[in-house]
C-alpha atoms as a PDB file:
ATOM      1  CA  UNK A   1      30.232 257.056 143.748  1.00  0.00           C
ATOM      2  CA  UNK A   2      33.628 258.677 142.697  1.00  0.00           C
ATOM      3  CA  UNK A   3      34.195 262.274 143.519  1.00  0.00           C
ATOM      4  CA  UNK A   4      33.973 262.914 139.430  1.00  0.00           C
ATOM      5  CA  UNK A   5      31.080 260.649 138.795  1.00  0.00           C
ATOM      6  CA  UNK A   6      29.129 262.980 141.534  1.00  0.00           C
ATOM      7  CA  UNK A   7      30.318 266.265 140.638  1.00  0.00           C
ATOM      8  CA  UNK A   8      28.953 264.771 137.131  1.00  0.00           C
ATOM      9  CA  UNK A   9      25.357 263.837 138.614  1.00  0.00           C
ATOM     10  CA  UNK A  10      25.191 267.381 139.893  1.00  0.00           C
ATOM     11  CA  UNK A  11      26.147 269.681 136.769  1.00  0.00           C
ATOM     12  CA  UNK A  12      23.161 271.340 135.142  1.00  0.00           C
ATOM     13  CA  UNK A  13      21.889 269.999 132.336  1.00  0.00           C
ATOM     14  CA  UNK A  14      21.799 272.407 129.211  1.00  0.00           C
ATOM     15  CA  UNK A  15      18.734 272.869 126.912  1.00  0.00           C
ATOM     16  CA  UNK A  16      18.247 274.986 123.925  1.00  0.00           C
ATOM     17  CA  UNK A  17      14.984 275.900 122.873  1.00  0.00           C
ATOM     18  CA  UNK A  18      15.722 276.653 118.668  1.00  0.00           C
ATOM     19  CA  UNK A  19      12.518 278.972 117.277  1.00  0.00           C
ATOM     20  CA  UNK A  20      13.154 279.811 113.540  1.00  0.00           C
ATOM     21  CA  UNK A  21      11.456 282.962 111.888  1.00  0.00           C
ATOM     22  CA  UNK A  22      10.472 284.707 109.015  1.00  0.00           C
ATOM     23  CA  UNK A  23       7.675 287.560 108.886  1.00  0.00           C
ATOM     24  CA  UNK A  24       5.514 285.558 111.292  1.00  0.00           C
ATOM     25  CA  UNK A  25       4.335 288.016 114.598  1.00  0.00           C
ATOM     26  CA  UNK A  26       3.245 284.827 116.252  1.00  0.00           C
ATOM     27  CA  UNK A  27       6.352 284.302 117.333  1.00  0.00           C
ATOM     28  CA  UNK A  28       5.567 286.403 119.935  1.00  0.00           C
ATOM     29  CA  UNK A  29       3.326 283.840 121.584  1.00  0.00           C
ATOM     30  CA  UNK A  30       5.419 281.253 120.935  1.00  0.00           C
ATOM     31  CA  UNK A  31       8.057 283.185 122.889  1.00  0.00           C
ATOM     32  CA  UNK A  32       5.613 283.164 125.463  1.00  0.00           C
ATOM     33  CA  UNK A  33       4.485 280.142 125.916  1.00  0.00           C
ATOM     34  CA  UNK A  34       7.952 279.049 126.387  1.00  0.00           C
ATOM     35  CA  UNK A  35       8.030 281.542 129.514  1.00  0.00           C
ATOM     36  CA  UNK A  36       5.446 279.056 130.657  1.00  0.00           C
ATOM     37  CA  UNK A  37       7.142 275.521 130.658  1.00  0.00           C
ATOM     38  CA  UNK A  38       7.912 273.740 133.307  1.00  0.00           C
ATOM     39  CA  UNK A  39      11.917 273.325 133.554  1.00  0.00           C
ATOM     40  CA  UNK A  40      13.311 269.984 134.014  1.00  0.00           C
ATOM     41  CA  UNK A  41      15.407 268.967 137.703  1.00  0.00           C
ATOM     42  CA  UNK A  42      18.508 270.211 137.349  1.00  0.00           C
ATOM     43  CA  UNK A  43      18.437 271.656 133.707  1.00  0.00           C
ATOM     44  CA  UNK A  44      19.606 275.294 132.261  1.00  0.00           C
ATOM     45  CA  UNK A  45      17.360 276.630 129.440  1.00  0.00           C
ATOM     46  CA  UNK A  46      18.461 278.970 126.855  1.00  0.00           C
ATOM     47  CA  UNK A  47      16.099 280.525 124.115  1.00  0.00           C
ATOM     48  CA  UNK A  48      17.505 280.652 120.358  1.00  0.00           C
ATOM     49  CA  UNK A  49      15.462 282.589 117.558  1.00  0.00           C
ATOM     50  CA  UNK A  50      17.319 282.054 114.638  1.00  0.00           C
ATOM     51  CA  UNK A  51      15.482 285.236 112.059  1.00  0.00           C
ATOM     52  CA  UNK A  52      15.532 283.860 108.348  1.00  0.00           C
ATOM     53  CA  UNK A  53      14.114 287.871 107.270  1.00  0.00           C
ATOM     54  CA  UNK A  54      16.452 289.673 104.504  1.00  0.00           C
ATOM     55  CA  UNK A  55      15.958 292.818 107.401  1.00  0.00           C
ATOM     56  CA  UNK A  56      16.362 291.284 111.309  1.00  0.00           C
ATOM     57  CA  UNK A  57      12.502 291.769 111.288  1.00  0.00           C
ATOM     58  CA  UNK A  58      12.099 289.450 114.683  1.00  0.00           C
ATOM     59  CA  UNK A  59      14.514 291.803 116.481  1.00  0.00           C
ATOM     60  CA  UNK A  60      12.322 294.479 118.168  1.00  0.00           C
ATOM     61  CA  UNK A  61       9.857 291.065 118.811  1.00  0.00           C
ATOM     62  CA  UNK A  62      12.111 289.102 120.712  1.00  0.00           C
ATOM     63  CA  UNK A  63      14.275 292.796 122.635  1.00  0.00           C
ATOM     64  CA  UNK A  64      10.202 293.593 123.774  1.00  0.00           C
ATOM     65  CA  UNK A  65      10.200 290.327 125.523  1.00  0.00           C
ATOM     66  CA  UNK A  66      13.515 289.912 126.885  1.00  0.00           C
ATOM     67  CA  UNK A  67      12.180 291.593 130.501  1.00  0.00           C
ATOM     68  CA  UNK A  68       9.328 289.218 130.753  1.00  0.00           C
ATOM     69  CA  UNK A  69      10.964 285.753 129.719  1.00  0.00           C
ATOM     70  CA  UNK A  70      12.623 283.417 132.801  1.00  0.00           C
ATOM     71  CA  UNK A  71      15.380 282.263 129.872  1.00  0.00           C
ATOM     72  CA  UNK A  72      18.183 283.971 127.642  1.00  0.00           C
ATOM     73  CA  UNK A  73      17.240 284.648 124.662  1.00  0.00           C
ATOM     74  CA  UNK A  74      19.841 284.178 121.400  1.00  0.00           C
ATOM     75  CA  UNK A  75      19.051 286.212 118.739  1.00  0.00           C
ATOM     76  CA  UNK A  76      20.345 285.020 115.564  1.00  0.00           C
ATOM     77  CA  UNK A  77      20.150 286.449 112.177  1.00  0.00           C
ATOM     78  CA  UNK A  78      20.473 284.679 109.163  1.00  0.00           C
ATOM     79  CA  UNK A  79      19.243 285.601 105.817  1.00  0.00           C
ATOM     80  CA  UNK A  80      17.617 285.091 103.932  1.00  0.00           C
ATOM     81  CA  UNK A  81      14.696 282.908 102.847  1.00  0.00           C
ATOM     82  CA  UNK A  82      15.824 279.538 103.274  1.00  0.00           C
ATOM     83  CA  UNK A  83      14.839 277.415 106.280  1.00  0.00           C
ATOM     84  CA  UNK A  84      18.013 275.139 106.188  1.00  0.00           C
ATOM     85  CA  UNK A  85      20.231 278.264 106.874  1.00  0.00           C
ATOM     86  CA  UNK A  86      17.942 279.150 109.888  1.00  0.00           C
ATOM     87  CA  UNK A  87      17.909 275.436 111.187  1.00  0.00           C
ATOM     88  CA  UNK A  88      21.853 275.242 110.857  1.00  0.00           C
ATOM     89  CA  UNK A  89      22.027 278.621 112.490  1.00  0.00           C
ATOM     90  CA  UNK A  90      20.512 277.135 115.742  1.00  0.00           C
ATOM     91  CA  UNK A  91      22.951 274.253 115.605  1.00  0.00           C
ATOM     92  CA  UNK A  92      25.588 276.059 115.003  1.00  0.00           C
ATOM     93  CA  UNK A  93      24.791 278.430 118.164  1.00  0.00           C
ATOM     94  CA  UNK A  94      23.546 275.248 120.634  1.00  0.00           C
ATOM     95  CA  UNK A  95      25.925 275.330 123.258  1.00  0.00           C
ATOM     96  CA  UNK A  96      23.351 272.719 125.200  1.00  0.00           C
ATOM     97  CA  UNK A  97      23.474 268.895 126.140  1.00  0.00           C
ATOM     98  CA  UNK A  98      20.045 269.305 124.041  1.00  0.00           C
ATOM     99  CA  UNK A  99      18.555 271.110 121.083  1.00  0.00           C
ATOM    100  CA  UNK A 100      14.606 271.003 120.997  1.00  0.00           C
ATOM    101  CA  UNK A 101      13.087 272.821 117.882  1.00  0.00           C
ATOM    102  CA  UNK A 102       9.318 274.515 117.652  1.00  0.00           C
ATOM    103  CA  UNK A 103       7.701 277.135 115.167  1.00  0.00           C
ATOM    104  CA  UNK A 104       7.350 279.578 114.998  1.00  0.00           C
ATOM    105  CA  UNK A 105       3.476 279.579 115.061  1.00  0.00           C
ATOM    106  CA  UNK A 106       3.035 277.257 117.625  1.00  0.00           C
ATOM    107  CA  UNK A 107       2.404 276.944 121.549  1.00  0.00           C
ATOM    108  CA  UNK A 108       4.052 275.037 123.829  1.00  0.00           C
ATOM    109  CA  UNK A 109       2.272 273.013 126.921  1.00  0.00           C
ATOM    110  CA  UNK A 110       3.304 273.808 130.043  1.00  0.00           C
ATOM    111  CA  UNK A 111       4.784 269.714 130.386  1.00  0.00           C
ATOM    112  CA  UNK A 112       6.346 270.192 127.172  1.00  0.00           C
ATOM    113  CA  UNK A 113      10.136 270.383 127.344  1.00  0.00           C
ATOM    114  CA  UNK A 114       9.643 267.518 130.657  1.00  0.00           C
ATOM    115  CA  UNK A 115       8.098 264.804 128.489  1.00  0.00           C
ATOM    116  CA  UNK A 116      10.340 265.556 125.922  1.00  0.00           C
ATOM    117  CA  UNK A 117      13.550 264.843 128.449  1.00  0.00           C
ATOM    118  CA  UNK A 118      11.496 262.210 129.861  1.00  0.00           C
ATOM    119  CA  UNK A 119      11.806 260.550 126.610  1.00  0.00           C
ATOM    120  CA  UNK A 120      15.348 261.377 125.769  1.00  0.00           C
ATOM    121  CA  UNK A 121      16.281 259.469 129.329  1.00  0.00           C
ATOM    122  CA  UNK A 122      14.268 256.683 129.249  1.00  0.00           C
ATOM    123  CA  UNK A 123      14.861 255.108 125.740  1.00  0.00           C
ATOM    124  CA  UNK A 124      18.314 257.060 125.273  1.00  0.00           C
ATOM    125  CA  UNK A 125      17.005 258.035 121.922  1.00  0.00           C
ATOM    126  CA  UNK A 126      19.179 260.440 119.658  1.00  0.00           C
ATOM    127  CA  UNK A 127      16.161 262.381 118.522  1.00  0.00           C
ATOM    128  CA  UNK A 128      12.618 262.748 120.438  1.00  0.00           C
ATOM    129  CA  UNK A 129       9.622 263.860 118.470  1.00  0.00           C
ATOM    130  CA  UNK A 130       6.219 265.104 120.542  1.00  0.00           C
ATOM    131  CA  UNK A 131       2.851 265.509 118.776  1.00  0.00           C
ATOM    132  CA  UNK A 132       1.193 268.649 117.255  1.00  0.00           C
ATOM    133  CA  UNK A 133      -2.220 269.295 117.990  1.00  0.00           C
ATOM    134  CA  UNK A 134      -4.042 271.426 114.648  1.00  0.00           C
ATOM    135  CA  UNK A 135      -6.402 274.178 115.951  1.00  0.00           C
ATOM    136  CA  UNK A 136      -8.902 274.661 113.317  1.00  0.00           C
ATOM    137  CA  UNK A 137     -11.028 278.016 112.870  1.00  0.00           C
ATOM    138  CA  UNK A 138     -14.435 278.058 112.228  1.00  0.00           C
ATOM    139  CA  UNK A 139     -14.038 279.025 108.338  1.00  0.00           C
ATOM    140  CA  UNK A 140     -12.084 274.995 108.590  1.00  0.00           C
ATOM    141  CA  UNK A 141     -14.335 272.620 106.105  1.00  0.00           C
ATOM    142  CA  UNK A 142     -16.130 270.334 108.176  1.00  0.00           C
ATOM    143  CA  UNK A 143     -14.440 267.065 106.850  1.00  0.00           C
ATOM    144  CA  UNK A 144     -10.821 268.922 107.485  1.00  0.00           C
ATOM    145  CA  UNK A 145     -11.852 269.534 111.330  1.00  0.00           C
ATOM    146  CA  UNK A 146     -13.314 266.107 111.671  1.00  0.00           C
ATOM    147  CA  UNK A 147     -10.476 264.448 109.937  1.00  0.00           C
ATOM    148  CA  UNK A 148      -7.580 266.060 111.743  1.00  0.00           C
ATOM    149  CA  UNK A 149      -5.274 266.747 108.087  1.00  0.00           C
ATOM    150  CA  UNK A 150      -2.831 269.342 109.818  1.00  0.00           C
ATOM    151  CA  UNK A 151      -1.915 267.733 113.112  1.00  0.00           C
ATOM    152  CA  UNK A 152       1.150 265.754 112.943  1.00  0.00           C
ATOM    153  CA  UNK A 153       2.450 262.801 114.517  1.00  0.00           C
ATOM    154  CA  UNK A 154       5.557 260.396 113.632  1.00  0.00           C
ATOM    155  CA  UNK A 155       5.250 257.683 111.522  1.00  0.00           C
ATOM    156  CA  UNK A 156       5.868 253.599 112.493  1.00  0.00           C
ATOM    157  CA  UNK A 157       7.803 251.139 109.957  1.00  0.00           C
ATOM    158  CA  UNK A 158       8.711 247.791 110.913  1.00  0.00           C
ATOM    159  CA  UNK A 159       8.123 248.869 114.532  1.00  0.00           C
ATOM    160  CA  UNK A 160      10.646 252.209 114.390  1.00  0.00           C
ATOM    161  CA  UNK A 161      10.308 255.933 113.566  1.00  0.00           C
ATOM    162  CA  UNK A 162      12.515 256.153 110.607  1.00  0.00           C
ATOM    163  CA  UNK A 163      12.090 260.006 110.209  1.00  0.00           C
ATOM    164  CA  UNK A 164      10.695 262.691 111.388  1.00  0.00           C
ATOM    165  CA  UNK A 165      10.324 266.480 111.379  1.00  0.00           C
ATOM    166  CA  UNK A 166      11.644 269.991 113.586  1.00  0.00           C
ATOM    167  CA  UNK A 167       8.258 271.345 114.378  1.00  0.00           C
ATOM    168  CA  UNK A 168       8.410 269.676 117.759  1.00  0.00           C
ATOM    169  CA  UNK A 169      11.485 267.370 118.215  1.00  0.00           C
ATOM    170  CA  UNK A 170      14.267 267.308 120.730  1.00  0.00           C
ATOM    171  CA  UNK A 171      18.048 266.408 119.704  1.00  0.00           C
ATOM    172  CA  UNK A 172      20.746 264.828 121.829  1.00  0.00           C
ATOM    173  CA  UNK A 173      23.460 266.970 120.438  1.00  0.00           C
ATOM    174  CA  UNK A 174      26.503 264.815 121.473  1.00  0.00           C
ATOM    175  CA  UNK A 175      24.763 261.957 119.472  1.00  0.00           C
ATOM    176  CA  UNK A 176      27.768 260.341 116.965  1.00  0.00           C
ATOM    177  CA  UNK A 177      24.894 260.207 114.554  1.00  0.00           C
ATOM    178  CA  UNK A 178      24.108 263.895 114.775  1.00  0.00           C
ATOM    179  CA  UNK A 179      27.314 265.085 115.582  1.00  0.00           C
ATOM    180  CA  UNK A 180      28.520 267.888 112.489  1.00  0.00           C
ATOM    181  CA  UNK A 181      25.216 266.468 110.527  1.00  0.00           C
ATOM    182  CA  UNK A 182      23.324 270.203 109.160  1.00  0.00           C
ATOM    183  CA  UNK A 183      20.543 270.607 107.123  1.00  0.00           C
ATOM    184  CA  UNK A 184      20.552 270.416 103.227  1.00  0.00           C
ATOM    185  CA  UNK A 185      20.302 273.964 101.975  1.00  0.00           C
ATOM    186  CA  UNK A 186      19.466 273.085  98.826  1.00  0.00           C
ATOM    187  CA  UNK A 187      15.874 271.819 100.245  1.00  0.00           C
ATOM    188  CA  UNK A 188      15.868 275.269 102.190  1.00  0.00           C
ATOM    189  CA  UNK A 189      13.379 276.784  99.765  1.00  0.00           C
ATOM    190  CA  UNK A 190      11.092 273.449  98.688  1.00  0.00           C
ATOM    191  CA  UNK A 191      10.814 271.695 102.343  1.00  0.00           C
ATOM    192  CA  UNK A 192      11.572 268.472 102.810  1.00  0.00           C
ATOM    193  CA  UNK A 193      15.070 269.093 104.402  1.00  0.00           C
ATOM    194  CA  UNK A 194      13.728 267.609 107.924  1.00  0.00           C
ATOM    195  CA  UNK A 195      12.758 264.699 106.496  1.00  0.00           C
ATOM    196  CA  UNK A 196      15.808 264.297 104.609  1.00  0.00           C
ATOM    197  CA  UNK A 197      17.825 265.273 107.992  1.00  0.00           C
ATOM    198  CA  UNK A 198      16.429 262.795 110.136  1.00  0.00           C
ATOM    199  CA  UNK A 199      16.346 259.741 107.457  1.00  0.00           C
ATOM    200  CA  UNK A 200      20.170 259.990 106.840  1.00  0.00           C
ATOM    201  CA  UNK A 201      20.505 260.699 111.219  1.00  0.00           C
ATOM    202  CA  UNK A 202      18.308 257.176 110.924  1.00  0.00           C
ATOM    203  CA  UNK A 203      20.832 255.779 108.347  1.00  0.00           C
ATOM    204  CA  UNK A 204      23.690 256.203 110.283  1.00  0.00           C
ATOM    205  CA  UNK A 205      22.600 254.271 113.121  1.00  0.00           C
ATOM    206  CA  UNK A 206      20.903 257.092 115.239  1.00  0.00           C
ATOM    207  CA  UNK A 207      17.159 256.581 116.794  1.00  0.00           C
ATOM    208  CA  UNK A 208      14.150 258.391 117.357  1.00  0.00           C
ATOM    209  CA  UNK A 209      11.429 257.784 120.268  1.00  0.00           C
ATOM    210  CA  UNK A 210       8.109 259.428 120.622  1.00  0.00           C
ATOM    211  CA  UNK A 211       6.799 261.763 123.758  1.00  0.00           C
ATOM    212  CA  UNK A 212       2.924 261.169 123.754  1.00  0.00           C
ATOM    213  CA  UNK A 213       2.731 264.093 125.964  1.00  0.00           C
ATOM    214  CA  UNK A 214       5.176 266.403 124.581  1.00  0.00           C
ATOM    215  CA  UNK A 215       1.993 268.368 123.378  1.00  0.00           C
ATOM    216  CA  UNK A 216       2.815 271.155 120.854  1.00  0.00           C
ATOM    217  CA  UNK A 217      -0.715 273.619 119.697  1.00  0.00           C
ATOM    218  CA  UNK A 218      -0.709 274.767 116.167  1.00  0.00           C
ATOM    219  CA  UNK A 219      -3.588 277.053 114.639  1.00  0.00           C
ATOM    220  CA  UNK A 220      -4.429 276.251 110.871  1.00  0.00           C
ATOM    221  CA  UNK A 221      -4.926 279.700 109.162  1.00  0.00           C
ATOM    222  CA  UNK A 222      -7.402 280.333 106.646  1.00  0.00           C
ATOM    223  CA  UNK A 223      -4.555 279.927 103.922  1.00  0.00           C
ATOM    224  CA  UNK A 224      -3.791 276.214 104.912  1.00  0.00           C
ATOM    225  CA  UNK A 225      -7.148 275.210 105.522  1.00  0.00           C
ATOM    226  CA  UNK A 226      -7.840 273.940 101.778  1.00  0.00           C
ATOM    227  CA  UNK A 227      -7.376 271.269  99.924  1.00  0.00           C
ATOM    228  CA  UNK A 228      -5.305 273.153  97.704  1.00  0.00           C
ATOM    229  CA  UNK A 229      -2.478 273.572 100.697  1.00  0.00           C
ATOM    230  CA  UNK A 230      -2.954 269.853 101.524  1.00  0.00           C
ATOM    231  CA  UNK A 231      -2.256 268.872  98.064  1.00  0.00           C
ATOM    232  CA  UNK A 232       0.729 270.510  97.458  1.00  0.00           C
ATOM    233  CA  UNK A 233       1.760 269.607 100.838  1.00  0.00           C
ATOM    234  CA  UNK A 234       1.320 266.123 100.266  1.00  0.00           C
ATOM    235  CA  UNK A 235       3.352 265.996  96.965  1.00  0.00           C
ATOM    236  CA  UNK A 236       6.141 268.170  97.915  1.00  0.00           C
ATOM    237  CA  UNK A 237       6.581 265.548 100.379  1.00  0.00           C
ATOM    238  CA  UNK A 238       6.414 262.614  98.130  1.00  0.00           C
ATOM    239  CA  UNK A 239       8.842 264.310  96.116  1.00  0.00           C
ATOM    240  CA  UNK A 240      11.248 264.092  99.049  1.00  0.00           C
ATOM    241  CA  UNK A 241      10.253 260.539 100.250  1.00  0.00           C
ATOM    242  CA  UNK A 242      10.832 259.569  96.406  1.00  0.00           C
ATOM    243  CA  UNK A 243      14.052 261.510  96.462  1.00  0.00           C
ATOM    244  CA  UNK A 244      15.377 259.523  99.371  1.00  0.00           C
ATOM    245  CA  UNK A 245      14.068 256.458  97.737  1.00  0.00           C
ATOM    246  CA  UNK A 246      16.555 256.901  94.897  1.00  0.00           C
ATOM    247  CA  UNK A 247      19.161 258.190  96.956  1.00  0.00           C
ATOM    248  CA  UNK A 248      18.998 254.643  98.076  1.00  0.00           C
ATOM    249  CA  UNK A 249      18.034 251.923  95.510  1.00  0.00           C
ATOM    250  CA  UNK A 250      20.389 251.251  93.107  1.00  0.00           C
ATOM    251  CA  UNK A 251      19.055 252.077  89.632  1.00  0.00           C
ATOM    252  CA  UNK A 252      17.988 248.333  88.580  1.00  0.00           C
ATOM    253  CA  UNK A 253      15.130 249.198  91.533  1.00  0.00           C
ATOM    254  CA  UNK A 254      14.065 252.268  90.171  1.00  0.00           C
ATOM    255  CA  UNK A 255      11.440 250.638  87.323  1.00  0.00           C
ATOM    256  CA  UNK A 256       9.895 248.935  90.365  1.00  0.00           C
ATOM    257  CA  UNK A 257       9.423 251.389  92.526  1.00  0.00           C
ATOM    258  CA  UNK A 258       8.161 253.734  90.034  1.00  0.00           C
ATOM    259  CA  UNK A 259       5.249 250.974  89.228  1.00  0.00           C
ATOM    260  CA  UNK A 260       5.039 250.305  92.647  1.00  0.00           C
ATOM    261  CA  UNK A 261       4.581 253.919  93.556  1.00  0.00           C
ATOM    262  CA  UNK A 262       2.372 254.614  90.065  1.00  0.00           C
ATOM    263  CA  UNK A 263      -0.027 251.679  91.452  1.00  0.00           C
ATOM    264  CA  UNK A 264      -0.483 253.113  94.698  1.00  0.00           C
ATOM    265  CA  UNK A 265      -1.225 256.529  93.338  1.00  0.00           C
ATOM    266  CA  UNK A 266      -3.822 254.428  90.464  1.00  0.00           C
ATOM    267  CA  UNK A 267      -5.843 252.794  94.117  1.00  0.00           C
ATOM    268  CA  UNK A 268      -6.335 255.518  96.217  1.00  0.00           C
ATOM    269  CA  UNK A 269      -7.584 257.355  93.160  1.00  0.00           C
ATOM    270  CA  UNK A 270     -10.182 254.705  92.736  1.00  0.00           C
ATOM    271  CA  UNK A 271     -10.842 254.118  96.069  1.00  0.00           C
ATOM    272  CA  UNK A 272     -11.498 258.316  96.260  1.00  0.00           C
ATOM    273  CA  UNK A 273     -13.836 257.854  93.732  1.00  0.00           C
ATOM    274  CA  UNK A 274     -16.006 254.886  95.225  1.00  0.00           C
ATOM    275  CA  UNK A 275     -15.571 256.968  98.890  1.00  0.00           C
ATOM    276  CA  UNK A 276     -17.272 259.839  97.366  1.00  0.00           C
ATOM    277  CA  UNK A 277     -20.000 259.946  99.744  1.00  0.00           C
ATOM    278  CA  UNK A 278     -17.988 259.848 102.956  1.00  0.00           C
ATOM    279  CA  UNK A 279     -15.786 263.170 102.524  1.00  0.00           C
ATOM    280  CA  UNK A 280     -13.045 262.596 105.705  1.00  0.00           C
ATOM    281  CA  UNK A 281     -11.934 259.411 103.902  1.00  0.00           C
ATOM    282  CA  UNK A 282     -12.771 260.468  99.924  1.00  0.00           C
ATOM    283  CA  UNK A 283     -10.347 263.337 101.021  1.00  0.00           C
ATOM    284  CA  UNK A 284      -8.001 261.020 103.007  1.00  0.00           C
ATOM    285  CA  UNK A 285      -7.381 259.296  99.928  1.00  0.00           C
ATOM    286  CA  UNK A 286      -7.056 261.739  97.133  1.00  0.00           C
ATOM    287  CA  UNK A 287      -4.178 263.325  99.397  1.00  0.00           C
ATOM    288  CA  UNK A 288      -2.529 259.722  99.241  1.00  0.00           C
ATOM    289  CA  UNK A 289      -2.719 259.261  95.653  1.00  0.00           C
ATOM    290  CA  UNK A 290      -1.503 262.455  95.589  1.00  0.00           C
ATOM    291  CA  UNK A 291       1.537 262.142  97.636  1.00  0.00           C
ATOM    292  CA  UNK A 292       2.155 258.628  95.922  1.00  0.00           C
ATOM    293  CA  UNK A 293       2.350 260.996  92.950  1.00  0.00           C
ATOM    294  CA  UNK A 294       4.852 262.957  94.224  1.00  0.00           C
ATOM    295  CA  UNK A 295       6.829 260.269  95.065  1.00  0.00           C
ATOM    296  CA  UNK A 296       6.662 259.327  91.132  1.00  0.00           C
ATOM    297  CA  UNK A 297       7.778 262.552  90.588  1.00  0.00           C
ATOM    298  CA  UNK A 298      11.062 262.621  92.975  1.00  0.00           C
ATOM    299  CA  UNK A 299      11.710 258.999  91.411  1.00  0.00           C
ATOM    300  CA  UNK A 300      12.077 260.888  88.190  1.00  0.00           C
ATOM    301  CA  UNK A 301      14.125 263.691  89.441  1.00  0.00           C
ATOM    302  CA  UNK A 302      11.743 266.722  89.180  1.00  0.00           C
ATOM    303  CA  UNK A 303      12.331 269.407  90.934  1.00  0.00           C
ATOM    304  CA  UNK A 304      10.746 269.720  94.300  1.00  0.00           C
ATOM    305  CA  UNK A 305       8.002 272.507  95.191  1.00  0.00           C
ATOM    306  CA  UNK A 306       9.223 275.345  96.969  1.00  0.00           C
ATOM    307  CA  UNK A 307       6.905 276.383  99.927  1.00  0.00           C
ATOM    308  CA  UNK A 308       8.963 278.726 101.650  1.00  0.00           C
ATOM    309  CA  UNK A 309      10.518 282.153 100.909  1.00  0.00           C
ATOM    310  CA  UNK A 310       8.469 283.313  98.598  1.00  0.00           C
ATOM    311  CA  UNK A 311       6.004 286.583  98.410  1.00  0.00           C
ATOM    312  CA  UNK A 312       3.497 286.160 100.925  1.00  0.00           C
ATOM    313  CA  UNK A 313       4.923 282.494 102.360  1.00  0.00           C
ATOM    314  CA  UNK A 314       6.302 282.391 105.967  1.00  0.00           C
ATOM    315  CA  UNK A 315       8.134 279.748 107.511  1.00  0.00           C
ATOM    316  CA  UNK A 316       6.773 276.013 107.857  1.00  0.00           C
END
């Protein structure tokens, strides 16, 4: 081993931990969860909160918990009301070898930030997504709690993750396909702009592995646990996946994919209906023909559902 190639082996490895905020006094036990991790061999951890608040709301949050937490903590604001501008603020500030994002609202494991390195190492993957476990109150319908609808886990085409999302992910930062790549703010205010983040990361050649143990805990408040939350959920994110679909097909393919996605909406109405006695899957598949919707509706160019920003609405 050459003097350089050692000195190389030996210099810490840097890891930025992005939290983004808006009105949401969870973060304080997010924050301190984080205090809780275990730290990888060799690896420097910083703490970015990147405050998305008109007023730098998160402030006196994060300055109370500077004296307990084992990390810096970057405190970022960025107004206002638009998720993309918080996202790109934590970029922009990353001075790491690696970015990981969480909410806001969620808990970290105490193996978290390991499995998620873990990953990164072993498959050299340009993105790493971990799970996120849904902790349901007992106000939670009973089909939502035995169905699992809030948890979230990638999804497998053709063998690969083609997407994904920042509620528990960890970026290689020096990645050619992520290198300069930012957030759409235009989907700042609907959602979406993960989703469309990661796809066009995916499209320019970069990959994305899964942690299995890279355990994220997120509690479903009584204001998500609905099936009016789910629904809307489910076709603001058609709207995107339909979105990207036209991005992509050249207009001769649009026809097609608007029957194709039409039909797909038409079956898992019917097969809602004839599932009416079992509610976990009658449920299961309204929320797919509803989401197949959406994606009707992106085809078509409506405008997407904004989720975020609004009176009342905190951040994803």
């Amino acid at each position: 081993m050459t003097a350089a190639s050692k000195e190389a082996s030996q210099k810490p490895m840097r890891i930025d931990i992005a939290v983004c905020t808006f009105r949401r006094p969870a973060l304080v036990e997010t924050l301190r969860s984080l205090a809780g991790i275990t730290v990888p061999a060799n690896a420097v951890v910083r703490i970015i909160v990147a405050d998305n608040d008109v007023e730098p709301s998160a402030k006196s949050h994060v300055d109370s918990l500077r004296p307990e937490m084992p990390f810096d903590i970057t405190y970022v604001h960025c107004p206002a009301s638009n998720i993309s501008l918080a996202r790109n603020a934590c970029l922009d500030n990353s001075t790491g070898d690696f970015l990981a994002f969480i909410d806001d609202d969620e808990t970290a494991s105490k193996e978290w930030l390991v499995a998620l390195v873990e990953a990164a190492r072993t498959t050299g993957a340009d993105a790493v997504l971990g799970p996120v476990h849904a902790a349901y109150g007992t106000s939670a319908p009973a089909w939502m709690r035995r169905g699992d609808f809030h948890s979230t886990r990638p999804v497998w085409v053709g063998g690969e993750i083609r997407t994904g999302y920042t509620c528990n992910v960890m970026l290689n930062v020096g990645a050619p396909a992520l290198t300069g790549r930012r957030f759409k703010l235009a989907l700042g205010k609907s959602g979406g702009e993960d989703t469309d983040f990661f796809a066009a990361m995916h499209d320019a050649g970069g990959t994305i592995a899964f942690a299995s143990g890279a355990w994220v805990y997120e509690p479903v408040p009584d204001n998500r646990a609905s099936l009016a939350w789910l629904s809307k959920r489910r076709f603001r994110s058609g709207q995107t996946h339909g979105r990207l679909l036209s991005e992509k097909s050249n207009r001769s393919r649009r026809p097609w994919n608007l029957a194709l996605a039409s039909a797909k909406s038409a079956y898992c109405s019917l097969a809602t209906l004839l599932l009416l006695p079992s509610p976990v899957h009658r449920y299961r598949f309204a929320l797919r023909a509803i989401m197949h919707a959406g994606v009707v509706s992106g085809l078509l160019g409506h405008k997407e559902l904004e989720q975020y920003g609004a009176t009342g609405v905190t951040s994803p």
